[in-house]
PDB file of N, CA and C in Angstrom:
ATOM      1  N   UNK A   1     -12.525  20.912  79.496  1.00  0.00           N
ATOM      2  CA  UNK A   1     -13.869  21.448  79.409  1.00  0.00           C
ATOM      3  C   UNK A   1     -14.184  22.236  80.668  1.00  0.00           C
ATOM      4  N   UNK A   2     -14.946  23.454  80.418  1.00  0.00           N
ATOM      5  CA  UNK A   2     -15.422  24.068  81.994  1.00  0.00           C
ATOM      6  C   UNK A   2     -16.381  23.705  82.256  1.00  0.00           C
ATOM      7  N   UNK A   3     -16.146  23.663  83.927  1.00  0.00           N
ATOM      8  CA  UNK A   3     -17.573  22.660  84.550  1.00  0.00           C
ATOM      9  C   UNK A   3     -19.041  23.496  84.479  1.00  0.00           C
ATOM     10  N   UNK A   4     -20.040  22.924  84.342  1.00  0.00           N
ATOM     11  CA  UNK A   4     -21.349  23.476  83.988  1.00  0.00           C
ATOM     12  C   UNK A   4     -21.564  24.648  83.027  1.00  0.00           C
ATOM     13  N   UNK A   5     -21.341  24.637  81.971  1.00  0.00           N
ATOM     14  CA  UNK A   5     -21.459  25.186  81.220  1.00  0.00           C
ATOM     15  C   UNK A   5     -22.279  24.131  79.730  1.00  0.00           C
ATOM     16  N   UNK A   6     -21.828  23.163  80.122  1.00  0.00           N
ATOM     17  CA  UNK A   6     -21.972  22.015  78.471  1.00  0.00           C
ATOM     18  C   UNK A   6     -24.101  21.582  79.170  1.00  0.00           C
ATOM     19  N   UNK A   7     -24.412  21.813  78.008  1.00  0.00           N
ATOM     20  CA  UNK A   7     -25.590  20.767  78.536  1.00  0.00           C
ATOM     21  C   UNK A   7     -25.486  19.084  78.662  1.00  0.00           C
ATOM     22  N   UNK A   8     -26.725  18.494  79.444  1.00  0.00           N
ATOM     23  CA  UNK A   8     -26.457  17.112  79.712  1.00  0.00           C
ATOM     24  C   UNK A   8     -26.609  16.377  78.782  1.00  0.00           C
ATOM     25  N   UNK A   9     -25.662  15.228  78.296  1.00  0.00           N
ATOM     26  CA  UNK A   9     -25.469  14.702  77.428  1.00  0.00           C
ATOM     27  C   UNK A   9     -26.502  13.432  77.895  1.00  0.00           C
ATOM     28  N   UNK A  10     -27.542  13.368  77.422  1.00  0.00           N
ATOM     29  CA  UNK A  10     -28.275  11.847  78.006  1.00  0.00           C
ATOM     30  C   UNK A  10     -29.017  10.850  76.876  1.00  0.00           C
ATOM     31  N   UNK A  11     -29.360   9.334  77.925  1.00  0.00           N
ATOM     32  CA  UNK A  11     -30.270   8.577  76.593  1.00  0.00           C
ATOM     33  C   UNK A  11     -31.509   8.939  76.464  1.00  0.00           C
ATOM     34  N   UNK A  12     -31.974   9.312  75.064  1.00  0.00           N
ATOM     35  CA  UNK A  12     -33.159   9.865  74.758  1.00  0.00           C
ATOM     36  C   UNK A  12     -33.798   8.242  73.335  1.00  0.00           C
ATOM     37  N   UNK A  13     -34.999   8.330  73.361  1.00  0.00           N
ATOM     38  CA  UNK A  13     -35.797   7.644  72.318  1.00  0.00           C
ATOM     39  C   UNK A  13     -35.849   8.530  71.285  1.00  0.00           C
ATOM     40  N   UNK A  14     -35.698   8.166  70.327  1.00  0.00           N
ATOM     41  CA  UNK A  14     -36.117   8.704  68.641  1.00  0.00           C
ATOM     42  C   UNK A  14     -36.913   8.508  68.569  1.00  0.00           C
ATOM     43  N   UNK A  15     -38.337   9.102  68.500  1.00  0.00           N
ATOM     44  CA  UNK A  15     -39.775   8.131  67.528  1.00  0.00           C
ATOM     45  C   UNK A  15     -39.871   8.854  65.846  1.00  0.00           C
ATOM     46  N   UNK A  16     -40.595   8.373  65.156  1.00  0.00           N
ATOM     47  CA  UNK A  16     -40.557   8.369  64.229  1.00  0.00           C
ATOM     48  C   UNK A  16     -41.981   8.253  63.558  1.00  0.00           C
ATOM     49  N   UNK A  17     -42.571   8.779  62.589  1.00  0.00           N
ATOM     50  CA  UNK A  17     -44.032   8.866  62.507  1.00  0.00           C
ATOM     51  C   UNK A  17     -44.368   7.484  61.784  1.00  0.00           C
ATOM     52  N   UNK A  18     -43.636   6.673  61.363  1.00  0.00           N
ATOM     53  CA  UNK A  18     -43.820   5.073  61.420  1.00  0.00           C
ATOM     54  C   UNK A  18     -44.383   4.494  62.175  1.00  0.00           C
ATOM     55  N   UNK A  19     -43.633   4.649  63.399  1.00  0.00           N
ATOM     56  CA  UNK A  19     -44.166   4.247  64.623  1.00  0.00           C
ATOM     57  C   UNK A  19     -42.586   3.756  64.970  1.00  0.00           C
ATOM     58  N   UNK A  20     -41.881   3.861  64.406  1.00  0.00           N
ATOM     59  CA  UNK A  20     -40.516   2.895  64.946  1.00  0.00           C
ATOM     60  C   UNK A  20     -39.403   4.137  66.087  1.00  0.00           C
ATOM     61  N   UNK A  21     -39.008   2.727  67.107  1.00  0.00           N
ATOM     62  CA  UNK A  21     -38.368   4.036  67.628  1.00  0.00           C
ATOM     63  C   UNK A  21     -37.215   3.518  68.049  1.00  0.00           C
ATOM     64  N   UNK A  22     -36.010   4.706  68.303  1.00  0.00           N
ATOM     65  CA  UNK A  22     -34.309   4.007  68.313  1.00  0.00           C
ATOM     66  C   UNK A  22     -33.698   4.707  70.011  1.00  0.00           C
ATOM     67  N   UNK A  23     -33.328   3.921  70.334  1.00  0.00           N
ATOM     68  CA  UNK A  23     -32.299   5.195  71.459  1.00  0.00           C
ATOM     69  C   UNK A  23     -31.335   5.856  71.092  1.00  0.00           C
ATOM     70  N   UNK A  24     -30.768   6.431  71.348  1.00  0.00           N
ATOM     71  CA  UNK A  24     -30.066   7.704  70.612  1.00  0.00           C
ATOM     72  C   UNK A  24     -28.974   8.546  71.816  1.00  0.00           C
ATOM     73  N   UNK A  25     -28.091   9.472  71.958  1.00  0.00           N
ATOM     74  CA  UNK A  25     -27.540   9.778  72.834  1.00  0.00           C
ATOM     75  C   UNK A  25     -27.688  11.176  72.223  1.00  0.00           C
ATOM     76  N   UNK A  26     -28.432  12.346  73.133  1.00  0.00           N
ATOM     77  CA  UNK A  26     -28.976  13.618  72.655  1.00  0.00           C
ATOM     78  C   UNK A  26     -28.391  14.648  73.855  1.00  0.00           C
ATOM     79  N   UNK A  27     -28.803  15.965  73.472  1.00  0.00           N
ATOM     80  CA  UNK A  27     -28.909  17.020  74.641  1.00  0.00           C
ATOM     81  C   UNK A  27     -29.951  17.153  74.632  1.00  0.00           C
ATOM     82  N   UNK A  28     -31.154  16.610  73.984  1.00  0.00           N
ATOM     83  CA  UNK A  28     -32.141  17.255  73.891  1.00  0.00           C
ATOM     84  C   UNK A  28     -33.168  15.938  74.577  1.00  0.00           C
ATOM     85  N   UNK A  29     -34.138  16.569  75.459  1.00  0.00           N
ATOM     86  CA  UNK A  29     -35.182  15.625  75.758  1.00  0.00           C
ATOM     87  C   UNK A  29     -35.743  14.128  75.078  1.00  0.00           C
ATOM     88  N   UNK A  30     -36.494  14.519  73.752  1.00  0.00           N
ATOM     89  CA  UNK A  30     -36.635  13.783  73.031  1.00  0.00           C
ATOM     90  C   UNK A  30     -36.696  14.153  71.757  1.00  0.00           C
ATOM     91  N   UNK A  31     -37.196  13.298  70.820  1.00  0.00           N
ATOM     92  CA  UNK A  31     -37.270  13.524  69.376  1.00  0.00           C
ATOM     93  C   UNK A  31     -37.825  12.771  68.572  1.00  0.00           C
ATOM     94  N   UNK A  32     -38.867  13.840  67.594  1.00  0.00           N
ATOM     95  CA  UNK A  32     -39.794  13.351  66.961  1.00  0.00           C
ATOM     96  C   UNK A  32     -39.434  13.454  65.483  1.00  0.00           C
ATOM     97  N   UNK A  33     -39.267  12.236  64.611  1.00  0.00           N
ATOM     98  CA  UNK A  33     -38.876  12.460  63.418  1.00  0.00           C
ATOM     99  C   UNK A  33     -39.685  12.128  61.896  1.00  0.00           C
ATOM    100  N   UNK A  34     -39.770  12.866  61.138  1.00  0.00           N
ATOM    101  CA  UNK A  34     -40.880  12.197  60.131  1.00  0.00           C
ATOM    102  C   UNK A  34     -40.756  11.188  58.988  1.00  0.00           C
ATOM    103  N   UNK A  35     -39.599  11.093  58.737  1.00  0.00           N
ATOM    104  CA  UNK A  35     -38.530   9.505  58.253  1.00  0.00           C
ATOM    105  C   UNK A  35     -37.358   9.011  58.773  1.00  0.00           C
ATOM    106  N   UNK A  36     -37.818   7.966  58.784  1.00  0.00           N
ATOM    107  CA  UNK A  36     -36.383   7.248  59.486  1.00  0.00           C
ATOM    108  C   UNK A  36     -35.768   6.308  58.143  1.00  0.00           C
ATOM    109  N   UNK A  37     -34.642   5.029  59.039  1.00  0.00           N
ATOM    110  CA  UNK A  37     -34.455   4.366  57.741  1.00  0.00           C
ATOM    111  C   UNK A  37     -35.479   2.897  57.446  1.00  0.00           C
ATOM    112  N   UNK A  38     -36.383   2.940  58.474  1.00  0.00           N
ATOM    113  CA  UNK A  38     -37.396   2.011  58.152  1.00  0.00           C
ATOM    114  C   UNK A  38     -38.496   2.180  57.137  1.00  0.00           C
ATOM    115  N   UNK A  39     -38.796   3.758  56.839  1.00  0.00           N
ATOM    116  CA  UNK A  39     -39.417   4.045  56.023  1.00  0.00           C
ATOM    117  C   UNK A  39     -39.234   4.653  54.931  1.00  0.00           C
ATOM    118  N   UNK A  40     -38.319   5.517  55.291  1.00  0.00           N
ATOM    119  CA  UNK A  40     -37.670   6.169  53.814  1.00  0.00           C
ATOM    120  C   UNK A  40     -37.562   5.147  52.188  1.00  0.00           C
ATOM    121  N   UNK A  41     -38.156   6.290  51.520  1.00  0.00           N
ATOM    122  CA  UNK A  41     -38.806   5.535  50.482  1.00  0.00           C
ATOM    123  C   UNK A  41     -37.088   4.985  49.604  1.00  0.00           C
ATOM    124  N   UNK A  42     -36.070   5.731  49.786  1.00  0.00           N
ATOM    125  CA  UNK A  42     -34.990   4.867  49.176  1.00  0.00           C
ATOM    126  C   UNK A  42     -34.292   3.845  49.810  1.00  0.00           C
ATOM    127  N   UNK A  43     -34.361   3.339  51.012  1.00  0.00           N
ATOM    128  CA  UNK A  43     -34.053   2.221  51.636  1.00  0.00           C
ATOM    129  C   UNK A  43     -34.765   1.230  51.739  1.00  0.00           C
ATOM    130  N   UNK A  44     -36.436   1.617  51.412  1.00  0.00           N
ATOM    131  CA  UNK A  44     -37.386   0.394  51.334  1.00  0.00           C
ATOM    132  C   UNK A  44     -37.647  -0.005  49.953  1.00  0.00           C
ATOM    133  N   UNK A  45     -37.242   0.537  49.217  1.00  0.00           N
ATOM    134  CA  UNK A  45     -36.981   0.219  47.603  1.00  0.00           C
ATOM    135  C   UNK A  45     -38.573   1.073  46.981  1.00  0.00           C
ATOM    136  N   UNK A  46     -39.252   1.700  47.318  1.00  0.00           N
ATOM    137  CA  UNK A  46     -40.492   2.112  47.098  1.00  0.00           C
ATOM    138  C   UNK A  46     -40.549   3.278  46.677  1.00  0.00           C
ATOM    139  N   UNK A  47     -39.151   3.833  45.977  1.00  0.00           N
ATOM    140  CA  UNK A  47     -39.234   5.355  45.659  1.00  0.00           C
ATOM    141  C   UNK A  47     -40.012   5.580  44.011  1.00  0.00           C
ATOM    142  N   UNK A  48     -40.367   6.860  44.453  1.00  0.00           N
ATOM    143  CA  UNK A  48     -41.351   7.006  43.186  1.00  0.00           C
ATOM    144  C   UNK A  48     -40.255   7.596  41.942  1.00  0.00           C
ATOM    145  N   UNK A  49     -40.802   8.239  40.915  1.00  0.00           N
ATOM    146  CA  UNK A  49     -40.194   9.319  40.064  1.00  0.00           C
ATOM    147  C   UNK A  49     -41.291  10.418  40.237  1.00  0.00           C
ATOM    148  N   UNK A  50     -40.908  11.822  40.215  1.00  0.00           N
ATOM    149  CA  UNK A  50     -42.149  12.549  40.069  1.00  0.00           C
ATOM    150  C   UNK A  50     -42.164  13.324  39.017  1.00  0.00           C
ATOM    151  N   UNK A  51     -43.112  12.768  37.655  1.00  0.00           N
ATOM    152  CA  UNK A  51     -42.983  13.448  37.012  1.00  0.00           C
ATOM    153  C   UNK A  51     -43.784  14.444  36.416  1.00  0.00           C
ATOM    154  N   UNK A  52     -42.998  15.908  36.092  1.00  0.00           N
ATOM    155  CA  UNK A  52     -43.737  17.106  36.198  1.00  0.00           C
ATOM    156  C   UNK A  52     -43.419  17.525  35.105  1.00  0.00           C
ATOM    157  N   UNK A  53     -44.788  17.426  34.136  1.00  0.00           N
ATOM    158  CA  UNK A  53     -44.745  17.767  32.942  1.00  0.00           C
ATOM    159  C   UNK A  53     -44.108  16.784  31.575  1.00  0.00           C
ATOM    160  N   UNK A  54     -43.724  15.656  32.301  1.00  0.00           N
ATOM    161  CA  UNK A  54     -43.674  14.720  31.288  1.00  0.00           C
ATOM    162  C   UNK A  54     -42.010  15.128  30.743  1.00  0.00           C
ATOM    163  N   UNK A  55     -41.492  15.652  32.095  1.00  0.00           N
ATOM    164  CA  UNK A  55     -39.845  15.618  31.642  1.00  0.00           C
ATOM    165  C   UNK A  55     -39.103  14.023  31.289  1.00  0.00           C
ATOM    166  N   UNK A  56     -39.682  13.050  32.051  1.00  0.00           N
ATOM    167  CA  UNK A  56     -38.782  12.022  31.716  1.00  0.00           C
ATOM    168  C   UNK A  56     -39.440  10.902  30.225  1.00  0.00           C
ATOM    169  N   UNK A  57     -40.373  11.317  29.707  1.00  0.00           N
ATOM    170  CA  UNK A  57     -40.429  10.559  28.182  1.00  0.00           C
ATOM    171  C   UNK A  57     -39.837  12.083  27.254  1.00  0.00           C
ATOM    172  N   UNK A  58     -39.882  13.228  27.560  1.00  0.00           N
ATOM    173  CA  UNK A  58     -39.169  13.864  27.012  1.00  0.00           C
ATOM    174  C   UNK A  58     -37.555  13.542  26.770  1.00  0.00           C
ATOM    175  N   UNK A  59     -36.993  13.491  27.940  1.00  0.00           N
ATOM    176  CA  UNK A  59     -35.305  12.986  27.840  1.00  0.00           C
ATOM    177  C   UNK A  59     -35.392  11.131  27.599  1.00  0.00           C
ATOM    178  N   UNK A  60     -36.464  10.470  27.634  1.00  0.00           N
ATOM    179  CA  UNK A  60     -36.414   9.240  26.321  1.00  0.00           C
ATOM    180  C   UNK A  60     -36.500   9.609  25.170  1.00  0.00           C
ATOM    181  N   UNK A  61     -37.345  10.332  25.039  1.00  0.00           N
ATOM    182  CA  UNK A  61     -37.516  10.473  23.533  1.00  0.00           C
ATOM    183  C   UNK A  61     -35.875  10.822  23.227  1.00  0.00           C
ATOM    184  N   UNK A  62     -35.333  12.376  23.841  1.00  0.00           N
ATOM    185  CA  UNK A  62     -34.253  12.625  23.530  1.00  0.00           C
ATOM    186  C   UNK A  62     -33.056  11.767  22.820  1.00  0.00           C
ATOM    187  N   UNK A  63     -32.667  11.045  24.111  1.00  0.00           N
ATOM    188  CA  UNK A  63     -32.095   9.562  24.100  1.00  0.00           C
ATOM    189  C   UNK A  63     -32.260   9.039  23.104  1.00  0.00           C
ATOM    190  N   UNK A  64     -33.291   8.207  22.927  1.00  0.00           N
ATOM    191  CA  UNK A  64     -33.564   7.313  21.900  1.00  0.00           C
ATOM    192  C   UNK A  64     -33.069   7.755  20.210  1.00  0.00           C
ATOM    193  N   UNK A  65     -33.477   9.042  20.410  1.00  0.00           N
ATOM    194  CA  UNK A  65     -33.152   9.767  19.262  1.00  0.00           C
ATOM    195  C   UNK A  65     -31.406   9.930  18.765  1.00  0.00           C
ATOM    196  N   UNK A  66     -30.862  10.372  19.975  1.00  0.00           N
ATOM    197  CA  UNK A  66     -29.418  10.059  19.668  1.00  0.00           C
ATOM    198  C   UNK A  66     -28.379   9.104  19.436  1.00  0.00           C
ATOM    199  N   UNK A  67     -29.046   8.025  20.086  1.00  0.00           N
ATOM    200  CA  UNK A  67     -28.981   6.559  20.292  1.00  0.00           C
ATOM    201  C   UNK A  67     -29.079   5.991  18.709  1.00  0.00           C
ATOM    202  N   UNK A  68     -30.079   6.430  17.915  1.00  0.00           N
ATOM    203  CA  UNK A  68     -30.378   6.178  16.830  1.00  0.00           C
ATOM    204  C   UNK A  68     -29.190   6.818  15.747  1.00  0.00           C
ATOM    205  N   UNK A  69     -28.966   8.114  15.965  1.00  0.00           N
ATOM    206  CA  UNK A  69     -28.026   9.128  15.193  1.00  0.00           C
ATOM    207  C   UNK A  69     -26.802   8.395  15.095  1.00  0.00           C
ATOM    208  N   UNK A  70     -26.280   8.113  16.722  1.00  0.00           N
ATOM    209  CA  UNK A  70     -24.728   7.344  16.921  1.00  0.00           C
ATOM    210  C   UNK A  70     -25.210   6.216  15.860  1.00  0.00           C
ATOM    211  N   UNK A  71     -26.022   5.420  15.668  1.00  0.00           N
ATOM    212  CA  UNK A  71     -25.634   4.095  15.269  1.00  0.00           C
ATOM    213  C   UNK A  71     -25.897   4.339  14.015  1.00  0.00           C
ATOM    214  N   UNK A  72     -26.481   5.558  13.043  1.00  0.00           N
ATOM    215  CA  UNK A  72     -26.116   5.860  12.061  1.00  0.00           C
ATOM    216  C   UNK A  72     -24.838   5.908  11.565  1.00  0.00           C
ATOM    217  N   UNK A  73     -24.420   7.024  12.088  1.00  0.00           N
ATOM    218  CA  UNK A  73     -23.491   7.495  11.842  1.00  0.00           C
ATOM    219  C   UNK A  73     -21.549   6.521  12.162  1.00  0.00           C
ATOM    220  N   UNK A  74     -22.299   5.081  12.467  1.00  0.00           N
ATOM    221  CA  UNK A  74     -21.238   4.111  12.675  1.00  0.00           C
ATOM    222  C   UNK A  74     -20.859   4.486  13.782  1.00  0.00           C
ATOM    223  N   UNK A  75     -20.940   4.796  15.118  1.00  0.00           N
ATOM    224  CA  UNK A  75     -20.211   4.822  16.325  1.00  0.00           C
ATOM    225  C   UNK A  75     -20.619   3.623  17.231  1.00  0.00           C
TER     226      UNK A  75
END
């Protein structure tokens, strides 16, 4: 590596708009983040569906419908 050229590699805090915060090894001063894994809605089990326009009873209905056809039709 050539000397002074690399920036300083140092310990910096993570915060996080939770409020939770991690140490971290950065070039950068600090760092402000707006999910972490304390809050993120798929690690806290709290994730939504968003549904727009009523796509997902549409692809039930779908489903259900084919679901029905196969077991007509003996499969």
């Amino acid at each position: 590596m050539k000397p002074a050229i690399h920036p300083a590699y140092q310990r910096v805090q993570v915060t996080c708009a939770c409020g939770a915060t991690y140490d971290v090894g950065s070039t950068k001063k600090s760092l402000r983040i707006d999910v972490c894994a304390r809050c993120h809605p798929f690690y806290t089990g709290k994730q939504r569906i968003m549904d727009t326009g009523g796509r997902v009873e549409r692809f039930l209905r779908k489903y259900e419908r084919s679901k029905a056809a196969a077991a007509a039709s003996g499969r």
